[in-house]
Structure formats: structure tokens, C-alpha cells
PDB file of N, CA and C in Angstrom:
ATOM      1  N   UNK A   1     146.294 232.317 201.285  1.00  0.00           N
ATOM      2  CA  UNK A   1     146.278 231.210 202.212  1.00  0.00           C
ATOM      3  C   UNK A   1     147.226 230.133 201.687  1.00  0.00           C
ATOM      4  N   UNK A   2     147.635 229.104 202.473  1.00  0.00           N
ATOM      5  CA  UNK A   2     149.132 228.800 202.070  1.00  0.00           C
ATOM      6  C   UNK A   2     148.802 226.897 203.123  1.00  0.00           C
ATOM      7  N   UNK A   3     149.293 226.011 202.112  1.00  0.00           N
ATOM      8  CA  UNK A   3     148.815 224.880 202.897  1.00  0.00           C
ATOM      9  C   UNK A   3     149.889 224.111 203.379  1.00  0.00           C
ATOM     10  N   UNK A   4     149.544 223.736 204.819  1.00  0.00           N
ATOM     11  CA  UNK A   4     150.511 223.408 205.911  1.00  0.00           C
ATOM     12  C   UNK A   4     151.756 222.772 205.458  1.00  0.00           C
ATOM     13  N   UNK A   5     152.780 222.717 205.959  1.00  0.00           N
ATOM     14  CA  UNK A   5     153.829 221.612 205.562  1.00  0.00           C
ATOM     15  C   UNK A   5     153.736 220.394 206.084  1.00  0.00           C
ATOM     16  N   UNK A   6     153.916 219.031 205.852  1.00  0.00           N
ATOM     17  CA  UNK A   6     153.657 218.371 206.106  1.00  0.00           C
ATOM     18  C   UNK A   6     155.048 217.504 206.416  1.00  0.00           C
ATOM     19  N   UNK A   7     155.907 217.419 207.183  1.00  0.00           N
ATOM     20  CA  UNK A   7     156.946 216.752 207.171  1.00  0.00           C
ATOM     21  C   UNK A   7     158.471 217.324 207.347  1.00  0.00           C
ATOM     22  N   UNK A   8     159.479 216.718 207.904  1.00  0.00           N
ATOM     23  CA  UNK A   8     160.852 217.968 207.370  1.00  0.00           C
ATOM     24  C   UNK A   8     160.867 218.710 206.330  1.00  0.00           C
ATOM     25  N   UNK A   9     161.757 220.043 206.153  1.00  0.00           N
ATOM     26  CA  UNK A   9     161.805 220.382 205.225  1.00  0.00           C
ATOM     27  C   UNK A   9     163.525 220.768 205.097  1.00  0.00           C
ATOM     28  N   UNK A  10     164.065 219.672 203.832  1.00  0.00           N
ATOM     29  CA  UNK A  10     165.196 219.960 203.615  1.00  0.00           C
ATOM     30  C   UNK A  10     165.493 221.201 202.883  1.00  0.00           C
ATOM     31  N   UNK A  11     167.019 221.956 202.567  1.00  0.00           N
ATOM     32  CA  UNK A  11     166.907 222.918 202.373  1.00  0.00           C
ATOM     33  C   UNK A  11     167.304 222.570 201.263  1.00  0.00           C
ATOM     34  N   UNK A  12     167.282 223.299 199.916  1.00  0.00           N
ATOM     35  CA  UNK A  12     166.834 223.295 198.695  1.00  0.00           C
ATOM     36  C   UNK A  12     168.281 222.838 198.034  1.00  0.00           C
ATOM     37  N   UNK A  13     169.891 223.487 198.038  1.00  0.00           N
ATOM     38  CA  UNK A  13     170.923 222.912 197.652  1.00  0.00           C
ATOM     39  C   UNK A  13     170.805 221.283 198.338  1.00  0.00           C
ATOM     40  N   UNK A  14     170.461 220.861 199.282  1.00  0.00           N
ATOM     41  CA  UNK A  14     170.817 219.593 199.636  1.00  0.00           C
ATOM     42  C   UNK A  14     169.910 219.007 198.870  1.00  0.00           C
ATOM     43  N   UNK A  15     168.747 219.365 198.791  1.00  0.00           N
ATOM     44  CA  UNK A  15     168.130 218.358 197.359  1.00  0.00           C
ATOM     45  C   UNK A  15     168.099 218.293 195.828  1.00  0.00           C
ATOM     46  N   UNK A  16     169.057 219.345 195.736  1.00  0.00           N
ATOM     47  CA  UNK A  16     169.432 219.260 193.963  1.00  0.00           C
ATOM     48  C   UNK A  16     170.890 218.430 194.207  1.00  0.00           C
ATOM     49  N   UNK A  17     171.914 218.600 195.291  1.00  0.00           N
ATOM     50  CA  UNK A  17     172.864 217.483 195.482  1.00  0.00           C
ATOM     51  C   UNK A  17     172.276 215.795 195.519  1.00  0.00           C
ATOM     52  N   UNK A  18     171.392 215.707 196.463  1.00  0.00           N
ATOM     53  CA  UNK A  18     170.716 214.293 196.370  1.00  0.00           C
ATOM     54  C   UNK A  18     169.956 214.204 194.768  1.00  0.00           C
ATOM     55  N   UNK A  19     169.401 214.935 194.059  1.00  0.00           N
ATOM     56  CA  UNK A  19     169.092 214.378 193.118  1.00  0.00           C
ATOM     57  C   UNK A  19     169.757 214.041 191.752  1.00  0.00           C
ATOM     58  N   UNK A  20     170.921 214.801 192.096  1.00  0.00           N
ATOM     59  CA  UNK A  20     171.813 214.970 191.281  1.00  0.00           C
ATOM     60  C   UNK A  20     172.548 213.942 191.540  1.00  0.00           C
ATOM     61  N   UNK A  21     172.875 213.604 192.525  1.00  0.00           N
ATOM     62  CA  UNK A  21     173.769 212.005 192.702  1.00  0.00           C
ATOM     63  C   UNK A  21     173.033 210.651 192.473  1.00  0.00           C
ATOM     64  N   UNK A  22     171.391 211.075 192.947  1.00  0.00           N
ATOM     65  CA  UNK A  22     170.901 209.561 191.915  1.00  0.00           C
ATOM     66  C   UNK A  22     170.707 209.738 191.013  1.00  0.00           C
ATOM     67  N   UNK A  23     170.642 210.638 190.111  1.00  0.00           N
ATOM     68  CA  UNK A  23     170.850 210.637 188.404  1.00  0.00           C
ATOM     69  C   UNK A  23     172.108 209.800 188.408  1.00  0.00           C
ATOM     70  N   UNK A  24     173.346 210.652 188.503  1.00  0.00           N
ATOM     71  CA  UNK A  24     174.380 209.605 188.866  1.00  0.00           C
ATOM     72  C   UNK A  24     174.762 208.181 188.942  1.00  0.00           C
ATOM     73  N   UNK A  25     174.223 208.221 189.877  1.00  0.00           N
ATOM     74  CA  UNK A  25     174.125 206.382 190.251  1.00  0.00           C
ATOM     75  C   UNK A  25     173.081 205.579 188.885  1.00  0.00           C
ATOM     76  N   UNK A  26     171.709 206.270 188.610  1.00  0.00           N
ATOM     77  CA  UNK A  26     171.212 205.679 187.653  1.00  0.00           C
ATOM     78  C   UNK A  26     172.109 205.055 186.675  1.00  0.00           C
ATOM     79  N   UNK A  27     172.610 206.567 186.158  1.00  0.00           N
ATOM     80  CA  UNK A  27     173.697 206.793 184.995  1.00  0.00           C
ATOM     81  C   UNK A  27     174.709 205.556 184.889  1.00  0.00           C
ATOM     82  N   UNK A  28     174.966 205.236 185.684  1.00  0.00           N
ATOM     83  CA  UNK A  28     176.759 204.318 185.593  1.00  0.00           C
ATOM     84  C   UNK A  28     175.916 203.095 185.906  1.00  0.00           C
ATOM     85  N   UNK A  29     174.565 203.021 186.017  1.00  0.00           N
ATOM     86  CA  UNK A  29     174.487 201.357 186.446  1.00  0.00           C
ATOM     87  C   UNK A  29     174.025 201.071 184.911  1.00  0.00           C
ATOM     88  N   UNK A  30     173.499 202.241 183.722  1.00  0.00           N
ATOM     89  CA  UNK A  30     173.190 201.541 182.616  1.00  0.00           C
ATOM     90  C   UNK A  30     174.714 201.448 181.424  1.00  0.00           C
ATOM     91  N   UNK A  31     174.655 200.976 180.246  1.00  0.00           N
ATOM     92  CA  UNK A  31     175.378 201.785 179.413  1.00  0.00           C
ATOM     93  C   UNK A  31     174.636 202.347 178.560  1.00  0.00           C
ATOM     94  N   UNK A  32     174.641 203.519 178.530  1.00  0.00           N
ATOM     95  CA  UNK A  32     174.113 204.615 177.306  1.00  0.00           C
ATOM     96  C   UNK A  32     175.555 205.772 176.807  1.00  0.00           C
ATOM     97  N   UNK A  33     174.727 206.452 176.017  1.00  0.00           N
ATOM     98  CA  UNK A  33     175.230 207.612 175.257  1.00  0.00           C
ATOM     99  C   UNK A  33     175.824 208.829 176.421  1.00  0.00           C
ATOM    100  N   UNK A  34     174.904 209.116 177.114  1.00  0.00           N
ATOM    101  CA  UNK A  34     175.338 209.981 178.226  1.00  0.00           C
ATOM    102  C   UNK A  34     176.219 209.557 179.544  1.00  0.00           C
ATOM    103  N   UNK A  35     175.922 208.186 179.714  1.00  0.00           N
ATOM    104  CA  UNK A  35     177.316 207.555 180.541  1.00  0.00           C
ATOM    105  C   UNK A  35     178.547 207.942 179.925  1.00  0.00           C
ATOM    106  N   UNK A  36     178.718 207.607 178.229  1.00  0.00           N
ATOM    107  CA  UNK A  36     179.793 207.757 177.769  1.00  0.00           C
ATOM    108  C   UNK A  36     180.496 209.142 177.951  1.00  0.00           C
ATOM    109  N   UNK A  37     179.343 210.284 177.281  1.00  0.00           N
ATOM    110  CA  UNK A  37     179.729 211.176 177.520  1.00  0.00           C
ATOM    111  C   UNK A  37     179.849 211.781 178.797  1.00  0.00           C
ATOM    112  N   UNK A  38     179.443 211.334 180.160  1.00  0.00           N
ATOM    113  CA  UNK A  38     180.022 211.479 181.609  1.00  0.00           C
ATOM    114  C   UNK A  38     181.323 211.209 181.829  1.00  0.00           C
ATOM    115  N   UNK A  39     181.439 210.342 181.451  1.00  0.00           N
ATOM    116  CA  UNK A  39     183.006 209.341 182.043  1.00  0.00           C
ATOM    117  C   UNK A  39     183.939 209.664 181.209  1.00  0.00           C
ATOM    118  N   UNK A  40     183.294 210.823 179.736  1.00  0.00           N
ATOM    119  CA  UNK A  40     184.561 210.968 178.978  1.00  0.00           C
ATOM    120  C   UNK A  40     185.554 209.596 178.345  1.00  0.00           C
ATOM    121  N   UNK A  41     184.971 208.070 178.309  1.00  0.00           N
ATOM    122  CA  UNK A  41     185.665 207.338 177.926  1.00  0.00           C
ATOM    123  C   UNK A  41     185.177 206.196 176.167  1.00  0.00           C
ATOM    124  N   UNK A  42     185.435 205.963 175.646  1.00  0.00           N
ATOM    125  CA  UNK A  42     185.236 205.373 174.454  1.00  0.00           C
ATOM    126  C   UNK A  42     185.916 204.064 174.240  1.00  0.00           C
ATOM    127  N   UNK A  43     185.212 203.266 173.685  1.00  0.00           N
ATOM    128  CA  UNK A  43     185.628 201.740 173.736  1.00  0.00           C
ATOM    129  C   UNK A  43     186.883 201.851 172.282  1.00  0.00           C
ATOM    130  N   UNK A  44     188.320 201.405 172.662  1.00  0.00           N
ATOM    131  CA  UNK A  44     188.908 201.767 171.620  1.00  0.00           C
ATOM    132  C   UNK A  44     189.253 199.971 171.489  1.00  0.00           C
ATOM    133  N   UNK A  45     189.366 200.093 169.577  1.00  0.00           N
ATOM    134  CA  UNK A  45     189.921 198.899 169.068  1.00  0.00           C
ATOM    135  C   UNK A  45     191.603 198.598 169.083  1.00  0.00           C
ATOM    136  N   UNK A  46     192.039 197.539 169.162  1.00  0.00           N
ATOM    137  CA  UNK A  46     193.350 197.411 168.985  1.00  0.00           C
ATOM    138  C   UNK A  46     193.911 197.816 168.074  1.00  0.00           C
ATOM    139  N   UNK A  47     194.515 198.495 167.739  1.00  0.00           N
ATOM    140  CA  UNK A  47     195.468 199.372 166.495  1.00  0.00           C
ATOM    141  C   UNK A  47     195.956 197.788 165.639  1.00  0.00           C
ATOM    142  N   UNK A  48     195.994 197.779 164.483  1.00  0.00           N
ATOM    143  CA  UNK A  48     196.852 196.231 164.104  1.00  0.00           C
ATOM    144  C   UNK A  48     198.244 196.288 163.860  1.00  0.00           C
ATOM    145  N   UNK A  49     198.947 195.606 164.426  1.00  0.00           N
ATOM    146  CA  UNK A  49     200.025 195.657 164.567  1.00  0.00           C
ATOM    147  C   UNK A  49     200.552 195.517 163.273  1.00  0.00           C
ATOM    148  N   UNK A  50     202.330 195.847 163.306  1.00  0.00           N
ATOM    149  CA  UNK A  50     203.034 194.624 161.547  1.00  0.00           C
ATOM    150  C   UNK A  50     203.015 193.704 162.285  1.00  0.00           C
ATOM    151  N   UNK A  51     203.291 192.910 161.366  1.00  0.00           N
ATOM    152  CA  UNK A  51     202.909 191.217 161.438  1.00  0.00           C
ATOM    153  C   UNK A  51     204.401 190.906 161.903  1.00  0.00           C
ATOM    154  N   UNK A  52     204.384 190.002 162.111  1.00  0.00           N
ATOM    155  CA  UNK A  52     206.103 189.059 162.690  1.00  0.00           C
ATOM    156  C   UNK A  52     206.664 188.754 161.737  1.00  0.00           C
ATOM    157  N   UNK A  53     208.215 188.840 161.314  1.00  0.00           N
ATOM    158  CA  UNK A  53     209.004 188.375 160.496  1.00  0.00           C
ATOM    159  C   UNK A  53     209.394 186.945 160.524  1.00  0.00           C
TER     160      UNK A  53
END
């Protein structure tokens, strides 16, 4: 026996896309470790230049 559905039922790729894009969105609104490693980007320091003659 099997209990009723209650509501639409989306089909299963469209809700690992929707959940997968608000991970997403979570993701880039904090800064963490795994943003970084999403975006592939790293905060780089200025190299020091020579000095002026």
C-alpha cells in the first residue's frame, strides 16, 4: 500500500538542478574554503617591486 501524493510532482533531474543552484547561490553569498575552491580564485599579494633609483 503506497500513500497518496500530495501536490505536483516535479521530475527528479529538475530537482537536483534546483538544488544544486541554491547550494550555489548559498555558496557565493558566504566566503569560505569551498567558494574558493568553486571559483578556482585565491587572494594574491603584490609581488614587491625594486625600489626606485
Amino acid at each position: 500500500m503506497t500513500a497518496p501524493l500530495v501536490g505536483p510532482q516535479e521530475p527528479l533531474l529538475a530537482t537536483f538542478k534546483r538544488r544544486k543552484l541554491a547550494l550555489f547561490g548559498h555558496v557565493t553569498r558566504h566566503d569560505s574554503l569551498f567558494k574558493t575552491v568553486l571559483h578556482g580564485t585565491l587572494k594574491r599579494e603584490r609581488s614587491p617591486s625594486r625600489p626606485s633609483e
